[in-house]
Protein backbone atom coordinates (compact mmCIF):
# COMPACT_ATOMS: atom_id res chain seq x y z
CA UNK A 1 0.00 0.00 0.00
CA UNK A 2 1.23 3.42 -0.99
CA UNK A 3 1.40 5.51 2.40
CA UNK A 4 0.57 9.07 1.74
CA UNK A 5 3.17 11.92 2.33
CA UNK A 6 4.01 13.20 5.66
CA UNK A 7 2.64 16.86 5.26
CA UNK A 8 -0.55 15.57 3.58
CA UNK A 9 -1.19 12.98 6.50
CA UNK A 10 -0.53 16.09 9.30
CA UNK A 11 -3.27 18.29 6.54
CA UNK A 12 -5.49 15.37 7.10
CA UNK A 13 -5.20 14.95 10.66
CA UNK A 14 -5.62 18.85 11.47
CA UNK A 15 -8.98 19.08 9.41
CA UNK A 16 -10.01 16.14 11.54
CA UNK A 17 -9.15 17.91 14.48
CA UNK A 18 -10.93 21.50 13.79
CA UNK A 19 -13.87 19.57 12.39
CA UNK A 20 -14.34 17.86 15.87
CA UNK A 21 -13.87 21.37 17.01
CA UNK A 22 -16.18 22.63 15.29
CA UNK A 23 -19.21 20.34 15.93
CA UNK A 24 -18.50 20.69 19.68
CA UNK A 25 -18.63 24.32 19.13
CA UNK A 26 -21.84 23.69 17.31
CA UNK A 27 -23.75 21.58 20.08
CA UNK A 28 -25.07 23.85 22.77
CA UNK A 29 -23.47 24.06 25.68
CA UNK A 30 -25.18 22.06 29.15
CA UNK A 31 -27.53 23.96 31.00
CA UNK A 32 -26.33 24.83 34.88
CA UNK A 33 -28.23 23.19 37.94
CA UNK A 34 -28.66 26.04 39.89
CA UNK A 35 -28.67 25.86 43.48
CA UNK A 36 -32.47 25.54 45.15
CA UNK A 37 -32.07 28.87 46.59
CA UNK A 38 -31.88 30.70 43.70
CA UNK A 39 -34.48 28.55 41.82
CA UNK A 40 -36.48 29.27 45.12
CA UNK A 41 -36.02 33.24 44.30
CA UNK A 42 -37.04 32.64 40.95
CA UNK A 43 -40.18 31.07 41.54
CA UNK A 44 -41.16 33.54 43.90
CA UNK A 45 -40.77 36.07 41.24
CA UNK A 46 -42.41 34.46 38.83
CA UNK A 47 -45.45 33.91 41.37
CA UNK A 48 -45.62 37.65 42.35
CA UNK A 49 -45.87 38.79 38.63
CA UNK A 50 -48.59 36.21 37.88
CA UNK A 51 -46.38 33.60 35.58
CA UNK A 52 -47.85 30.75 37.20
CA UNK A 53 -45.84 28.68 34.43
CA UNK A 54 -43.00 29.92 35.24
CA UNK A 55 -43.17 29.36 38.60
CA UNK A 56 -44.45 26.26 38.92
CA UNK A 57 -41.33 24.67 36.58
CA UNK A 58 -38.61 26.99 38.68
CA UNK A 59 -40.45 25.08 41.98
CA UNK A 60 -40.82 21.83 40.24
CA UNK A 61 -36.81 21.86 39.61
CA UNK A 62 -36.05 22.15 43.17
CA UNK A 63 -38.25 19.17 44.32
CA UNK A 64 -36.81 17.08 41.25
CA UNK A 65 -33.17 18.20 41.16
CA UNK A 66 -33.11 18.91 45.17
CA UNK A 67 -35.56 17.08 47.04
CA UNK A 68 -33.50 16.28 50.27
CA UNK A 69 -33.15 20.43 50.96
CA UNK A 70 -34.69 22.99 52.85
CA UNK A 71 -36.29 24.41 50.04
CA UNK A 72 -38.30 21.26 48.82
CA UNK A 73 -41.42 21.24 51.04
CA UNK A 74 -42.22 25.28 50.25
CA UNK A 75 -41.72 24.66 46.83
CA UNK A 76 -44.03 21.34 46.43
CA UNK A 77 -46.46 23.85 48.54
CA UNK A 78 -46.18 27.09 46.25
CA UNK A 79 -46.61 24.54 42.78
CA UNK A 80 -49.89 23.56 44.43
CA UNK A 81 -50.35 27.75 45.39
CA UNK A 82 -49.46 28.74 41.76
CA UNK A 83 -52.53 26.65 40.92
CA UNK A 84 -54.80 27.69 43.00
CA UNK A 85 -54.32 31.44 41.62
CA UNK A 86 -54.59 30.21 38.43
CA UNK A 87 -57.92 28.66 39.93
CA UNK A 88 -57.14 25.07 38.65
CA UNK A 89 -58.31 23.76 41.97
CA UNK A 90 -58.35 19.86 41.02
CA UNK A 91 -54.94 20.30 40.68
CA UNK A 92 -54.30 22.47 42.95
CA UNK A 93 -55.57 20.00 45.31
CA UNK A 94 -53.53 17.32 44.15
CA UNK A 95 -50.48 19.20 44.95
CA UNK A 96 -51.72 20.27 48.47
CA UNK A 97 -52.71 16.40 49.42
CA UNK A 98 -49.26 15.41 47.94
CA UNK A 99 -47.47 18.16 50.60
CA UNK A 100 -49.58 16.88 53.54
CA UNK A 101 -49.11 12.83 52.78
CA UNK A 102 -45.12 13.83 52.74
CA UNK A 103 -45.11 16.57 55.43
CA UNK A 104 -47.73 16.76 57.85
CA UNK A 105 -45.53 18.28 60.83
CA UNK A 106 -44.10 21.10 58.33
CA UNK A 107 -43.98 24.44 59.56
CA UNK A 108 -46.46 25.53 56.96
CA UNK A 109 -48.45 22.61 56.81
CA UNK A 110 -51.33 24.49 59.05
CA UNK A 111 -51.36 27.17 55.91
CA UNK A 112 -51.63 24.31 52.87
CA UNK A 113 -54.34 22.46 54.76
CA UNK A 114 -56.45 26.34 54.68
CA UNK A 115 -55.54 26.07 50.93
CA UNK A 116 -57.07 22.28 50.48
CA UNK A 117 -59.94 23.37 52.33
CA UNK A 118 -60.13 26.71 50.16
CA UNK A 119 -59.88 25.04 46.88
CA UNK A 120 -63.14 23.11 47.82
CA UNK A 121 -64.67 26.11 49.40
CA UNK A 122 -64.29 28.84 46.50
CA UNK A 123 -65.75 26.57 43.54
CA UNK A 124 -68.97 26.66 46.33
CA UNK A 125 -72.64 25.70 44.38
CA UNK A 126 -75.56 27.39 44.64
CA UNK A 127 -78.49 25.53 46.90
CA UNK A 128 -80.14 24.47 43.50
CA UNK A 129 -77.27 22.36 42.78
CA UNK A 130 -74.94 19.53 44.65
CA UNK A 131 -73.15 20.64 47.60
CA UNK A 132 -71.03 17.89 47.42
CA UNK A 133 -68.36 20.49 47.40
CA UNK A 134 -69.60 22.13 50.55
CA UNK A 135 -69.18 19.07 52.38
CA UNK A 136 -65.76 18.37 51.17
CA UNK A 137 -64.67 21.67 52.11
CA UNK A 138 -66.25 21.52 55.49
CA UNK A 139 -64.53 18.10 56.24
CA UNK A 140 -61.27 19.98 55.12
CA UNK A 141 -61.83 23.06 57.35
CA UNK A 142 -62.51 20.31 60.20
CA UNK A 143 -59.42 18.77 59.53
CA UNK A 144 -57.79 22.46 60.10
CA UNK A 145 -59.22 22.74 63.44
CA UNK A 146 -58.36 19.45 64.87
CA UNK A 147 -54.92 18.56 63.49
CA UNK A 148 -53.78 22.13 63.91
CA UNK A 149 -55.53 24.00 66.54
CA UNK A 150 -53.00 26.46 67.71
CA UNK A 151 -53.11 27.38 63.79
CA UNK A 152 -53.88 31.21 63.02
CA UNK A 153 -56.45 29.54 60.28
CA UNK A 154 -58.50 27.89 62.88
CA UNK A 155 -60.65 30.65 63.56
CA UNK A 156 -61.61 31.14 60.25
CA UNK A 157 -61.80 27.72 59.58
CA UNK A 158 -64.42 27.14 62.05
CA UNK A 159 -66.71 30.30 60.85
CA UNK A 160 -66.36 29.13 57.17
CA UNK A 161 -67.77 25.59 58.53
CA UNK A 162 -70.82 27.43 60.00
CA UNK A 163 -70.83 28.93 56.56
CA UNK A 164 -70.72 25.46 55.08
CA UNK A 165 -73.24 23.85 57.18
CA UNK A 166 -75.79 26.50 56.98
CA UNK A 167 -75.77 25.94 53.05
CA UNK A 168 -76.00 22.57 53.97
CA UNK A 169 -79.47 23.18 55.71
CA UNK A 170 -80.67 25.78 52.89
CA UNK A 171 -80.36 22.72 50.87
CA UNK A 172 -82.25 20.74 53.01
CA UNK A 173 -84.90 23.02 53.28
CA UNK A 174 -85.00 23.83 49.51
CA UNK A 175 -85.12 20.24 49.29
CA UNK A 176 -88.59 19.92 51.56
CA UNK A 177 -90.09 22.78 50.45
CA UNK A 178 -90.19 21.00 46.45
CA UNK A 179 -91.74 18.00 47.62
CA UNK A 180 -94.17 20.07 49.92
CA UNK A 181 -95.43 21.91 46.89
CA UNK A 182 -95.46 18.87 44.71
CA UNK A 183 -97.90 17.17 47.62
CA UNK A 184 -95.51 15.01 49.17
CA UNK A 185 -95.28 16.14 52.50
CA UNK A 186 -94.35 13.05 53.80
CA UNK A 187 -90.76 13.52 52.24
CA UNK A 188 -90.82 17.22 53.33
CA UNK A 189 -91.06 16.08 57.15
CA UNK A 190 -88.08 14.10 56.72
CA UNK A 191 -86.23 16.78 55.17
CA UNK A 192 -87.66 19.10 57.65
CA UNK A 193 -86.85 17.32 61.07
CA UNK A 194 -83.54 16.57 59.34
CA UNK A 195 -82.46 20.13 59.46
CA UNK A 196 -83.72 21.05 63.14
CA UNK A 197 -82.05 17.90 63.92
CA UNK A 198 -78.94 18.31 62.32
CA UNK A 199 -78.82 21.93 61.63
CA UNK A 200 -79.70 23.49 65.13
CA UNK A 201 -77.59 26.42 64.95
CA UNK A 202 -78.53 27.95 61.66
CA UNK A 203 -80.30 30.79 60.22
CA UNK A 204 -83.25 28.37 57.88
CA UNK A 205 -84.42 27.43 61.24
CA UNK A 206 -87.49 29.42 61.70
CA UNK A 207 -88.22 29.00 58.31
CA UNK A 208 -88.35 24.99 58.78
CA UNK A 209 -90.46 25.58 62.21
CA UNK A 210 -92.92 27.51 59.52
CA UNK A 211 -92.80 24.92 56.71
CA UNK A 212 -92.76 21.83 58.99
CA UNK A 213 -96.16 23.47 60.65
CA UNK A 214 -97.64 23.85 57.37
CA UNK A 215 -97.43 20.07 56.77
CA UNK A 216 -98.70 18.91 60.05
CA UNK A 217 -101.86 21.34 58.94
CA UNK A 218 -101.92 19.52 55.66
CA UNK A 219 -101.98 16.30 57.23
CA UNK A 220 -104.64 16.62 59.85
CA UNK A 221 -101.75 17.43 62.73
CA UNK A 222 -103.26 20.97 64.00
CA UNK A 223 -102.35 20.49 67.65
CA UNK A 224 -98.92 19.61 66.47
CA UNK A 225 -98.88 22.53 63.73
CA UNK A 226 -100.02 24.71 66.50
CA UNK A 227 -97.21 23.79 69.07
CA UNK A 228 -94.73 24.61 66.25
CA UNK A 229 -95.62 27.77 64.98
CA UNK A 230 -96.03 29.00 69.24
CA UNK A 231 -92.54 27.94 69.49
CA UNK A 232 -91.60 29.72 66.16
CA UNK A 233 -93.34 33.15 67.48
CA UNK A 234 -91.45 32.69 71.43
CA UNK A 235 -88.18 32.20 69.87
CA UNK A 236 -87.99 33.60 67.28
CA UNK A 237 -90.59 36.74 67.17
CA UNK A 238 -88.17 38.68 65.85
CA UNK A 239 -87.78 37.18 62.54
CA UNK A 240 -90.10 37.22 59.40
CA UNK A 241 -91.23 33.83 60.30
CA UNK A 242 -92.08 34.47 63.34
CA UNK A 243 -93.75 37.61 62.64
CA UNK A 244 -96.02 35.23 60.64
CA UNK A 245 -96.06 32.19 62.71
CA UNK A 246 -98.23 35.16 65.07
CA UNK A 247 -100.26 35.74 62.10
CA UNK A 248 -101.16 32.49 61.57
CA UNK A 249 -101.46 31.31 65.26
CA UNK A 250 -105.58 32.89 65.58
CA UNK A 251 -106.62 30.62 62.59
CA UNK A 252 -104.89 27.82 64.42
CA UNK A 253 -105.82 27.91 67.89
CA UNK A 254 -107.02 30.54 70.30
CA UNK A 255 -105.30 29.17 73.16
CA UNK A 256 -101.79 28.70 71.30
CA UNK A 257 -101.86 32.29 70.38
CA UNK A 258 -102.62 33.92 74.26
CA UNK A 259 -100.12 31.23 75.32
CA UNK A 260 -97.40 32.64 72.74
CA UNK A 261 -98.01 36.49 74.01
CA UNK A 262 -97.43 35.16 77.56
């Protein structure tokens, strides 16, 4: 074999070289890991001017890349908090579960079970329709209360579960009041004892005094119907309802209505 010259073998072997160069020099260059402090930083910039995207991947890289640091239970919590101001609450509560399940004991764990509860309770239904959200966020606020008691949420957790219980009753009594005036007052007593039952505490109670008295009338129950609507006007004379459980009392019974003024 006929070996090539010496200077043509060293041309050869510096094009190889500077074409090696050069595709290195083509291929772009690795990007950093940067440290979870500063992708912490980012985040939290991203978050204050609304670039939920942006956020949630700067967070999402520290619980990947650094998930034995400091910085890895805030930012599992703020991916779950840069849904919930995006209002993508399914997913916001996915996040917010996930947090809890890993860190129950964290220092802000008493502020991202408020936020689980929240992301029930602000996608809240109007009576007409299912309050099975209602009930999940009242288990939630619950949850608040008893796990962390000492928490500066707990005191709003427990008003928002009156809130969430007396929505509760509305339905209840929306509920009775259909099958009432579709003649079925059968099912409306149910409903209706349900919520006095159940529901002591709320504002629908005069009003299902008043409705459950109208059914014992329109089954035959005056006496009954009577006792109610003298209870409705002792305790609660100041109300609508009981402005018309008076009202109604003459028609009812004489001796219900001189008992009521006593």
């Amino acid at each position: 074999m006929q070996m090539l010259p010496i200077s043509l073998s060293r041309f050869l072997l510096a094009g190889l070289l500077l074409a090696a160069g050069g595709c290195a020099w083509l291929r772009p260059a690795p990007t950093p890991i940067l440290p979870p402090d500063e992708l912490y930083a980012q985040g939290e910039n991203d978050l204050e001017r609304r670039r939920y995207l942006e956020a949630r991947e700067a967070f999402r890289k520290i619980v990947e890349r650094h998930p034995n640091s400091a910085w890895a239970p805030r930012a599992r919590f703020l991916i779950g908090e840069a849904f919930y101001r995006e209002a993508e609450f399914d997913k916001a509560v996915k996040e917010f579960e996930t947090f809890l399940a890993f860190y129950p004991r964290h220092q802000v764990a008493d502020l991202v079970q408020y936020r689980l509860a929240m992301s029930y309770y602000d996608q809240l239904k109007p009576i007409e329709q299912d309050q099975g959200l209602t009930v999940k966020a009242m288990e939630q606020f619950k949850k608040l209360v008893k796990e962390y008691s000492d928490s500066r949420y707990a005191t709003d957790a427990l008003a928002k579960i009156d809130i969430c219980r007396g929505k509760l009753a509305q339905k209840e009594l929306w509920v009775a009041t259909y099958y009432f005036s579709q003649g079925n007052p059968s099912a409306a007593r149910q409903r209706l004892e349900f919520v006095l039952k159940e529901y002591p505490r709320t504002l629908v109670i005069p009003e299902a005094l008043y409705t459950l008295a109208e059914v014992n009338f329109a089954e035959g129950k005056s006496r009954e119907a009577s006792e109610l609507l003298q209870r409705l006007a002792n305790e609660y004379g100041f109300t609508e309802w009981g402005k018309r459980a008076r009202q109604r009392l003459p028609r009812a019974s004489p001796d219900a209505l001189d008992r009521a003024k006593r």
